[in-house]
Protein backbone atom coordinates (compact mmCIF):
# COMPACT_ATOMS: atom_id res chain seq x y z
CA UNK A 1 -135.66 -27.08 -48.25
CA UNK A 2 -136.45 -28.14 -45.06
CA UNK A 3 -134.52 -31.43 -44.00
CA UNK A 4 -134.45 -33.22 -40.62
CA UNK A 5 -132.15 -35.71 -40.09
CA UNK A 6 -131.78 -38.16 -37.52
CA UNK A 7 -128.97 -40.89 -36.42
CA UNK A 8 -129.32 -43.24 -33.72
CA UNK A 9 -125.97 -44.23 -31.94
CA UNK A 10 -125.80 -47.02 -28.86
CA UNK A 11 -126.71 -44.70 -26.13
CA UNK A 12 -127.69 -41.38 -27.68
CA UNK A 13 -129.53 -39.98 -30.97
CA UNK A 14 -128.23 -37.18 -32.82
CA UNK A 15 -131.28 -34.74 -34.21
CA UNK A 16 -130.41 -31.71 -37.03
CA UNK A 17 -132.55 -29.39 -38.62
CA UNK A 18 -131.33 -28.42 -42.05
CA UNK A 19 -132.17 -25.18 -44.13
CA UNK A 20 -130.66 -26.02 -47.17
CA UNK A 21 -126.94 -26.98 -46.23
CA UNK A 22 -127.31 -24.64 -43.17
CA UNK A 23 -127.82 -26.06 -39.70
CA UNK A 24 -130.67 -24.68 -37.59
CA UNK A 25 -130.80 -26.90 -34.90
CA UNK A 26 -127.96 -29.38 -34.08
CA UNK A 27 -128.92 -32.00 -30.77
CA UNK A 28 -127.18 -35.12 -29.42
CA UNK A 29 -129.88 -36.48 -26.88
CA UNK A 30 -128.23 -38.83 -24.20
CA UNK A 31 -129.83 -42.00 -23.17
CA UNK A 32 -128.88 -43.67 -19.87
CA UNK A 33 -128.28 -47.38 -19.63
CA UNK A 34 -131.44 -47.18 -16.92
CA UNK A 35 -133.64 -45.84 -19.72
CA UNK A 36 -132.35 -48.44 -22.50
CA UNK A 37 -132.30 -51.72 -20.74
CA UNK A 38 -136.08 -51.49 -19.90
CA UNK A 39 -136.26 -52.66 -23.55
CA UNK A 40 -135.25 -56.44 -24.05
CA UNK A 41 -134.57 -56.05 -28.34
CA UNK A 42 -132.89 -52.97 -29.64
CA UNK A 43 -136.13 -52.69 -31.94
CA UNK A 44 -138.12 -51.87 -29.04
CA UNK A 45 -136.41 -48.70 -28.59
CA UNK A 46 -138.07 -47.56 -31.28
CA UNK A 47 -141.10 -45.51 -29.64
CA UNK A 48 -138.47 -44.59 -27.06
CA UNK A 49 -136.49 -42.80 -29.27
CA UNK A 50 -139.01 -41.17 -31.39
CA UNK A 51 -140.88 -39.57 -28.52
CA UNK A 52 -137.34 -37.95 -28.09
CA UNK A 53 -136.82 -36.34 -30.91
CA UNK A 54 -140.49 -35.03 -30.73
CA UNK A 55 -140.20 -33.58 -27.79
CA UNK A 56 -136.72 -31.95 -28.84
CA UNK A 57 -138.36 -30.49 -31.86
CA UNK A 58 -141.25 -29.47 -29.70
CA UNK A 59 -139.32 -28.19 -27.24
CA UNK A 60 -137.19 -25.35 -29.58
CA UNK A 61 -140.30 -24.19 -31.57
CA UNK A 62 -139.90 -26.57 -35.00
CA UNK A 63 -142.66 -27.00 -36.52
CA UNK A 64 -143.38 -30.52 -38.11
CA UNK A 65 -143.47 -29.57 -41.88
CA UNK A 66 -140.48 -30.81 -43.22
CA UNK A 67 -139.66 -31.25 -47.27
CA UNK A 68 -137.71 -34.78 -46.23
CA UNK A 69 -136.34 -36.55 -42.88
CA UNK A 70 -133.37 -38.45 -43.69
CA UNK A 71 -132.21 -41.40 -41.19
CA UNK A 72 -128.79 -43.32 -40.74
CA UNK A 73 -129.63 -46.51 -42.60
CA UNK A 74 -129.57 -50.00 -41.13
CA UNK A 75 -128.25 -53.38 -41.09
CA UNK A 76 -131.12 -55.21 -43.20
CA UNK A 77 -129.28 -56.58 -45.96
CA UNK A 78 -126.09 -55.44 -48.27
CA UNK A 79 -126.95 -52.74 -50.88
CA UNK A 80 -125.23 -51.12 -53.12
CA UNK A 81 -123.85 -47.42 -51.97
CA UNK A 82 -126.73 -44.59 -52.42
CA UNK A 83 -129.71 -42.86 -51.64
CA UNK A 84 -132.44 -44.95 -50.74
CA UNK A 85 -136.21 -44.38 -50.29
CA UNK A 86 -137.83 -45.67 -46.90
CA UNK A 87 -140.64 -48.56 -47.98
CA UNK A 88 -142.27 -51.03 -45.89
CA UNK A 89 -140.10 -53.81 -47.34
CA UNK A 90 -137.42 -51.79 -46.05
CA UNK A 91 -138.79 -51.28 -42.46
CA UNK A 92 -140.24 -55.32 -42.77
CA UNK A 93 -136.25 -56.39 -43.10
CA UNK A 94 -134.56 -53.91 -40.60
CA UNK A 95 -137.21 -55.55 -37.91
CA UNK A 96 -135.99 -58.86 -39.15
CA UNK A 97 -132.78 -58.37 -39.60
CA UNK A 98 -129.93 -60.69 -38.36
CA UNK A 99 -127.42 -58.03 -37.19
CA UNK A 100 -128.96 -55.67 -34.37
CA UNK A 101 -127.55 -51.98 -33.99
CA UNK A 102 -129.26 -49.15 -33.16
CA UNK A 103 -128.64 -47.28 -36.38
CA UNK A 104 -131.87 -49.60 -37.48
CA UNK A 105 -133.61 -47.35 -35.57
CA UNK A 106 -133.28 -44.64 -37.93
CA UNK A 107 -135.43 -46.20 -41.29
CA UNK A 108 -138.50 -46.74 -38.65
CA UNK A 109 -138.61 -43.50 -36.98
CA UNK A 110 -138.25 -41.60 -40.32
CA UNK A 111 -140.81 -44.31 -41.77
CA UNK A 112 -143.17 -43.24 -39.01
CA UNK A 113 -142.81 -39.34 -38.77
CA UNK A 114 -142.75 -38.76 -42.71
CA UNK A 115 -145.90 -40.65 -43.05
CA UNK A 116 -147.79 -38.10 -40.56
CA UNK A 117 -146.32 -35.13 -42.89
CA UNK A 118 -148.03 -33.77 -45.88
CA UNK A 119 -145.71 -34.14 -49.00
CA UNK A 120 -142.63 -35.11 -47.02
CA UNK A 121 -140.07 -38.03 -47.86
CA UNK A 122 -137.89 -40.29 -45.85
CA UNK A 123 -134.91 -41.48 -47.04
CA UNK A 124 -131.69 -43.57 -45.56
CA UNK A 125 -128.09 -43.57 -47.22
CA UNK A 126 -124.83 -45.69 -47.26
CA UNK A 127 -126.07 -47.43 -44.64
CA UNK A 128 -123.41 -49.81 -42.68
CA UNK A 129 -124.13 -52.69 -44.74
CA UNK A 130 -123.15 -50.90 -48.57
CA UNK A 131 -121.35 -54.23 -50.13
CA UNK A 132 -119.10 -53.06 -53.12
CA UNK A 133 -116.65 -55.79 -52.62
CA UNK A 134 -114.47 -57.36 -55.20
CA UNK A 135 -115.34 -60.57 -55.76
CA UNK A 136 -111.69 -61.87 -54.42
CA UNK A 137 -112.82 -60.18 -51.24
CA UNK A 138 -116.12 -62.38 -50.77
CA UNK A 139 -114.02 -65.41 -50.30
CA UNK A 140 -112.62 -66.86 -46.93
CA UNK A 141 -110.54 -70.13 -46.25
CA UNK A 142 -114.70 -71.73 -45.55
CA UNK A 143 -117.08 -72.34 -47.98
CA UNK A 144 -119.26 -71.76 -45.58
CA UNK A 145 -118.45 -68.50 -44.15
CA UNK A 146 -118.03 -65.77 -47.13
CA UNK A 147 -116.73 -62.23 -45.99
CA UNK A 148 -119.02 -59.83 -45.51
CA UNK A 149 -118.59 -56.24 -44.97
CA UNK A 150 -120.08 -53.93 -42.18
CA UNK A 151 -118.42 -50.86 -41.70
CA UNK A 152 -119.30 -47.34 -41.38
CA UNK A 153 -120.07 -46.20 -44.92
CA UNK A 154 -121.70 -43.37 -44.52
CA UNK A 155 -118.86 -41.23 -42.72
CA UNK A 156 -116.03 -43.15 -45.34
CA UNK A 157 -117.48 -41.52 -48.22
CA UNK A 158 -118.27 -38.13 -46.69
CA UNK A 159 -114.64 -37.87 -45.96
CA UNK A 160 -113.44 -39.44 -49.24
CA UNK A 161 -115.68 -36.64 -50.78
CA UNK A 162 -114.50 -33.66 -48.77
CA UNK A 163 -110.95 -34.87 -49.08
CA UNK A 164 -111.60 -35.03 -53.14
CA UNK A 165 -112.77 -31.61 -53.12
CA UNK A 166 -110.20 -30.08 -51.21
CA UNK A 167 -107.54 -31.30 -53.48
CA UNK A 168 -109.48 -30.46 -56.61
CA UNK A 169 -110.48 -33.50 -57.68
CA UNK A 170 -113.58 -36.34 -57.92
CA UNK A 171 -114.28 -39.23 -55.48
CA UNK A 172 -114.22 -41.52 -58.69
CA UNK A 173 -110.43 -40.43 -59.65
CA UNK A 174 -109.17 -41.45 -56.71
CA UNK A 175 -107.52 -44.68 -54.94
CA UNK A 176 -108.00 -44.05 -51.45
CA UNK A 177 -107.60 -46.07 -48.25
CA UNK A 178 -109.98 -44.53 -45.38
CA UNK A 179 -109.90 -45.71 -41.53
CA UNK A 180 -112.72 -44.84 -39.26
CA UNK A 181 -111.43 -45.07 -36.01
CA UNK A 182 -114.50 -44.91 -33.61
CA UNK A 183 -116.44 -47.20 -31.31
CA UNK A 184 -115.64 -49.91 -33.97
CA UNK A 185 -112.63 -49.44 -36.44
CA UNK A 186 -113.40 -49.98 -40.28
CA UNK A 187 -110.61 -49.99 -42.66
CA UNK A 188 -111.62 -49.81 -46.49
CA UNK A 189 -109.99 -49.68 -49.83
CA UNK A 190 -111.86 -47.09 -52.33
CA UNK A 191 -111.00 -47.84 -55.52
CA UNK A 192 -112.67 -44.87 -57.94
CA UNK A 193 -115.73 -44.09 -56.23
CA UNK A 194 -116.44 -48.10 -55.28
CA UNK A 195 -115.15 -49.30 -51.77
CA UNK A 196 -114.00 -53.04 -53.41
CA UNK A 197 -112.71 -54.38 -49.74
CA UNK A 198 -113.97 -53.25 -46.19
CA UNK A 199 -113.74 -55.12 -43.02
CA UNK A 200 -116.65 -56.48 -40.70
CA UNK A 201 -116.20 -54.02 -38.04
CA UNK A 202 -119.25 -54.99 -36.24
CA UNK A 203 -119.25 -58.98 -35.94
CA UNK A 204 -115.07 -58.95 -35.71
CA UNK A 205 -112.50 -58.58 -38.10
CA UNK A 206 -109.92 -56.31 -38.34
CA UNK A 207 -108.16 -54.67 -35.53
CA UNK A 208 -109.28 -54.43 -32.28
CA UNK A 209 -110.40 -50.62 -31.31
CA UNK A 210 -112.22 -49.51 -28.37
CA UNK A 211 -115.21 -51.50 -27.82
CA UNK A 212 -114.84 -54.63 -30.43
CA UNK A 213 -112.19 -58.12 -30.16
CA UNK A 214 -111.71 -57.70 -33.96
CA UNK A 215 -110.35 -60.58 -35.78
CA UNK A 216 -109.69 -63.47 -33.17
CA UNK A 217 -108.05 -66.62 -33.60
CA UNK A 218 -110.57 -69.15 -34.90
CA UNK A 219 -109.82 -72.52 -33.06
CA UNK A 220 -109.57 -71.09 -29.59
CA UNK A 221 -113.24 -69.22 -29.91
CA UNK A 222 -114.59 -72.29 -31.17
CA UNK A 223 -113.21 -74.01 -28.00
CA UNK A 224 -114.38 -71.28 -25.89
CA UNK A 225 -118.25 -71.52 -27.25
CA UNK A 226 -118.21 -74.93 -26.08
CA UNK A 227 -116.28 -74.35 -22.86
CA UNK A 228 -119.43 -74.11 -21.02
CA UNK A 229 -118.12 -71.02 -19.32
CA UNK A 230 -119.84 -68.57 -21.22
CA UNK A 231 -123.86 -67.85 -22.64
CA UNK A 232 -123.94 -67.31 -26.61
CA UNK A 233 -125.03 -63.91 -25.36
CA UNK A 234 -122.07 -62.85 -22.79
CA UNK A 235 -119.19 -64.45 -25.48
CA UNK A 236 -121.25 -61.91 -28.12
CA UNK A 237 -120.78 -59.35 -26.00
CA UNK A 238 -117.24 -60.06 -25.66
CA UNK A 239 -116.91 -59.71 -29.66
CA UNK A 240 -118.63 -56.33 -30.22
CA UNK A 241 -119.24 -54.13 -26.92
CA UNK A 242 -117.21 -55.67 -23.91
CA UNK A 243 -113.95 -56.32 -26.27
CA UNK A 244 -111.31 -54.29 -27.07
CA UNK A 245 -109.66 -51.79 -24.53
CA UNK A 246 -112.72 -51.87 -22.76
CA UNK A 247 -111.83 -55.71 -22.02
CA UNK A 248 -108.17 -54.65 -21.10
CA UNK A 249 -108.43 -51.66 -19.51
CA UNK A 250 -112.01 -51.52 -18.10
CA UNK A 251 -112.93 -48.65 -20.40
CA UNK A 252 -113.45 -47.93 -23.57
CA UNK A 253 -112.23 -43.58 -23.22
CA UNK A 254 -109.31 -42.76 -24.79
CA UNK A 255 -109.08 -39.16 -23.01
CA UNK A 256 -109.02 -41.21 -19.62
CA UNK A 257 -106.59 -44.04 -20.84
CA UNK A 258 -104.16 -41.18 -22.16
CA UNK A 259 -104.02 -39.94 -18.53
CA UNK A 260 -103.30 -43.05 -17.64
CA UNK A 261 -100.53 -43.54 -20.01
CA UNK A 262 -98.96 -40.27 -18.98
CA UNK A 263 -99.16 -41.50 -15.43
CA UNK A 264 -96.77 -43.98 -16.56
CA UNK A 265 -99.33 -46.92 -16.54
CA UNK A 266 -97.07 -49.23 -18.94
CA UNK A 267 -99.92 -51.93 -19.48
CA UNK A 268 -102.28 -49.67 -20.85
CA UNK A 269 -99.43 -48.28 -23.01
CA UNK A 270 -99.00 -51.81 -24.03
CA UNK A 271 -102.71 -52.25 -25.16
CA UNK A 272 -103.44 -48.93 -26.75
CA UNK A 273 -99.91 -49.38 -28.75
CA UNK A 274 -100.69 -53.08 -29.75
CA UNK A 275 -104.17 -51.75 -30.96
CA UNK A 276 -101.96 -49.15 -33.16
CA UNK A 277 -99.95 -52.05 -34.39
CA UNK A 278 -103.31 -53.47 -35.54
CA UNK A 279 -104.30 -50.63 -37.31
CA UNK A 280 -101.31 -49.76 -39.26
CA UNK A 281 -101.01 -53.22 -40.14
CA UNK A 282 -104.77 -54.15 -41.82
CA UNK A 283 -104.47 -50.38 -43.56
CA UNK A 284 -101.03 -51.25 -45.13
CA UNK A 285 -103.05 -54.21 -46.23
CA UNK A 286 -105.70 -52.34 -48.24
CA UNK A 287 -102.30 -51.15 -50.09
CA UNK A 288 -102.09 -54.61 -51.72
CA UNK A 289 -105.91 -54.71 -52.73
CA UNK A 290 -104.97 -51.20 -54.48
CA UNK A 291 -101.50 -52.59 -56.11
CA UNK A 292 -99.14 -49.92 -53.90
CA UNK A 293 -101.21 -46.98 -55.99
CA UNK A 294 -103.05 -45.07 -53.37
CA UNK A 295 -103.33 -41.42 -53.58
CA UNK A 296 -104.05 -40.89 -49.87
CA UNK A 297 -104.76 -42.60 -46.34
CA UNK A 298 -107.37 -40.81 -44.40
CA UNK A 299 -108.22 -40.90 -40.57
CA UNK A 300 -111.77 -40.14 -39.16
CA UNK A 301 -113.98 -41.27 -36.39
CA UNK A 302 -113.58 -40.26 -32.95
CA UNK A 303 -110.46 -41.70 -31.75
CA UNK A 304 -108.48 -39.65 -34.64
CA UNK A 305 -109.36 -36.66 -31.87
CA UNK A 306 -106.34 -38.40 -30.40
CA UNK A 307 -102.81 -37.23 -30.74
CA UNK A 308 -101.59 -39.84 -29.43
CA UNK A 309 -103.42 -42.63 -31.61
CA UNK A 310 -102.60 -39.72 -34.84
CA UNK A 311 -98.70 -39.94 -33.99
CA UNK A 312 -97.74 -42.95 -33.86
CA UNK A 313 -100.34 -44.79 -36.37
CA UNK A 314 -98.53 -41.96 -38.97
CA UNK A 315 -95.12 -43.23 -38.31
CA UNK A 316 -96.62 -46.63 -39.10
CA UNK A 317 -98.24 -46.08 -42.39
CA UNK A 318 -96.92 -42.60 -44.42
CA UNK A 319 -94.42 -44.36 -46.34
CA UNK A 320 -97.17 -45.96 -48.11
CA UNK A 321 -99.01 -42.65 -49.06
CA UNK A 322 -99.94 -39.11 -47.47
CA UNK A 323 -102.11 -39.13 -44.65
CA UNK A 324 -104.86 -36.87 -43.81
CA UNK A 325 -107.03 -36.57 -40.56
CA UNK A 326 -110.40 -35.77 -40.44
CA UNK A 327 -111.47 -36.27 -36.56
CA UNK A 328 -114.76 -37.44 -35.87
CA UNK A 329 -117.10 -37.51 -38.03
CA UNK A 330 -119.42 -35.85 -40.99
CA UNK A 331 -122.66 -38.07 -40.88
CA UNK A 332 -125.34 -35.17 -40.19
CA UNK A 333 -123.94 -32.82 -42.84
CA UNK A 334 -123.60 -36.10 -45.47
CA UNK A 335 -127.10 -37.25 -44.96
CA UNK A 336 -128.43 -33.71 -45.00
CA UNK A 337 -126.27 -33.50 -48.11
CA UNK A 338 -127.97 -36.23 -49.89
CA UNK A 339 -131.70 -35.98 -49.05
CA UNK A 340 -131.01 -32.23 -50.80
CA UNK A 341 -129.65 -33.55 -53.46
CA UNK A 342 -132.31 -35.82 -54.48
CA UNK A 343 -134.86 -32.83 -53.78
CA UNK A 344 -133.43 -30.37 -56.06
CA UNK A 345 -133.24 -33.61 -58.40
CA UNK A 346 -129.08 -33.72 -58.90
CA UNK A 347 -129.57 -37.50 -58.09
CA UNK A 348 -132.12 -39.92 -58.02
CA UNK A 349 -133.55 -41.71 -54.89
CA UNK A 350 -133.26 -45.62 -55.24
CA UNK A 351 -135.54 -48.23 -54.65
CA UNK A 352 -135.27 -50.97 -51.63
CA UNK A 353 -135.98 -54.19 -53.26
């Protein structure tokens, strides 16, 4: 089977060509804030991006006759976790949708491409927006603000699944508390094979990572909206994308804020360690949602590259269970994974409604 598999990121788009679980072609095309801000919605990207991946395809000799392309799903509405066929209702709500990220780019450029290909299907799975949550979890201190989940599903599960496997065992056995520390930092309890709490990692709550404020004390953002100081577009920005260490430190690379660190720069040590804090403290948290019964803590995402991050977020956290890093992440590999698995018919494809 011939799979390709794309997943847009914020300012590149990763392209693989599968052959069966084999990798022909791996590709992580760069795009340059010059090339991206031409386009005033993220949507527009979209011909952008696909023109891309054409030419990269063109441009190592692939032929166009694939059995299935397979996209990083969007932020259209919660689903349950799963395989899902691309439809237009699907494609109608990602253009529509109220939370903009440029993983929605994936449905409408596998949309597009499969429809020009004899026989082949396009598919999306876990997308960001999976909603498995308890319904304790669904409630906040406001009626008129229920929690909702956004978090990086896709890559949680992978690693939930390769971590099951290694120790002999099935996703579904398993209480399991998985962080993906990246960009954004999602923290969510998997309770057999459901994730029943996750944090909004994109909108902010939970810790503060790299590029998002995280959870922010309520009163004193409501003041600020109405401060006068800010647009509603500049104080979003300082929520997801110009928060975090990149609001501290003026940068959002840990390799570069290490150096600095080592250089004996004691306020960045200050923010990356109170952004540890953060993180042992809302994954300790998940341990309650599981009753103290969790069979393992896993670390993934980019930042878990970090030995420094690694170190001291372990001496934070192990006495609750054994922890296991997985750095970076498994995406291409999962959503290769799944598109085979619904062509050789081991699960079924479900239906965007």
């Amino acid at each position: 089977m011939k799979i390709l598999v794309i997943n847009p990121g914020s300012t590149s788009t990763k392209v693989a060509v599968y052959l069966d679980e084999k990798p022909a072609l791996l590709r992580n095309i760069h795009h340059s804030p010059e090339q991206l801000e031409q386009y005033p919605e993220l949507t527009d990207q979209y011909g952008f991006r696909k023109q891309l991946i054409l030419d990269e395809l063109r441009a190592m000799n692939v032929s166009l006759n694939f059995d299935a392309i397979i996209a990083r799903g969007g932020l259209a509405k919660p689903v349950a976790g799963g395989i899902y066929a691309v439809n237009e209702k699907m494609v109608t709500d990602t253009r529509k949708a109220l939370h903009k990220h440029a993983c929605d780019l994936g449905c409408l450029i596998a949309w597009e491409m499969a429809k020009d290909i004899p026989n082949c299907r396009s598919f999306i799975a876990d997308p960001g927006v999976v909603d498995e949550l308890s319904p304790l979890a669904r409630v906040s201190g406001s009626p008129l603000m229920p929690r909702v989940c956004i978090w990086h599903a896709l890559n949680q599960r992978a690693i939930a699944r390769r971590y099951a496997n290694e120790v002999g065992k099935e996703y579904e056995d398993l209480r399991l508390i998985v962080c993906h520390l990246g960009g954004g930092i999602s923290i969510a309890a998997h309770d057999h094979g459901r994730a029943v709490d996750a944090n909004n990692a994109l909108d902010g709550e939970g810790p503060f990572s790299p590029e998002r404020a995280g959870s922010l004390p309520a009163a004193d953002l409501i003041r600020l909206c109405f401060s006068g100081k800010f647009t509603q577009e500049e104080l979003l920005k300082r929520i997801a994308g110009q928060a975090g260490l990149m609001a501290h430190l003026g940068t959002n690379n840990m390799k570069e804020i290490e150096k600095r660190i080592a250089a004996g720069d004691e306020h960045a040590k200050l923010i990356v360690d109170a952004m540890i804090y953060h993180v042992a403290k809302n994954i300790v948290a998940e341990g309650a949602v599981l009753f103290g019964k969790v069979d393992a803590i896993l670390l993934t995402g980019g930042l878990a590259h970090s030995e420094y991050v690694v170190k001291h977020l372990r001496e934070r956290i192990e006495f609750l269970a054994p922890v296991y890093c997985y750095p970076g992440e498994d995406e291409m590999l999962a959503l290769a994974s799944n598109a085979l698995a619904v062509l050789r018919g081991k699960r079924e494809a479900k239906e965007y409604v």
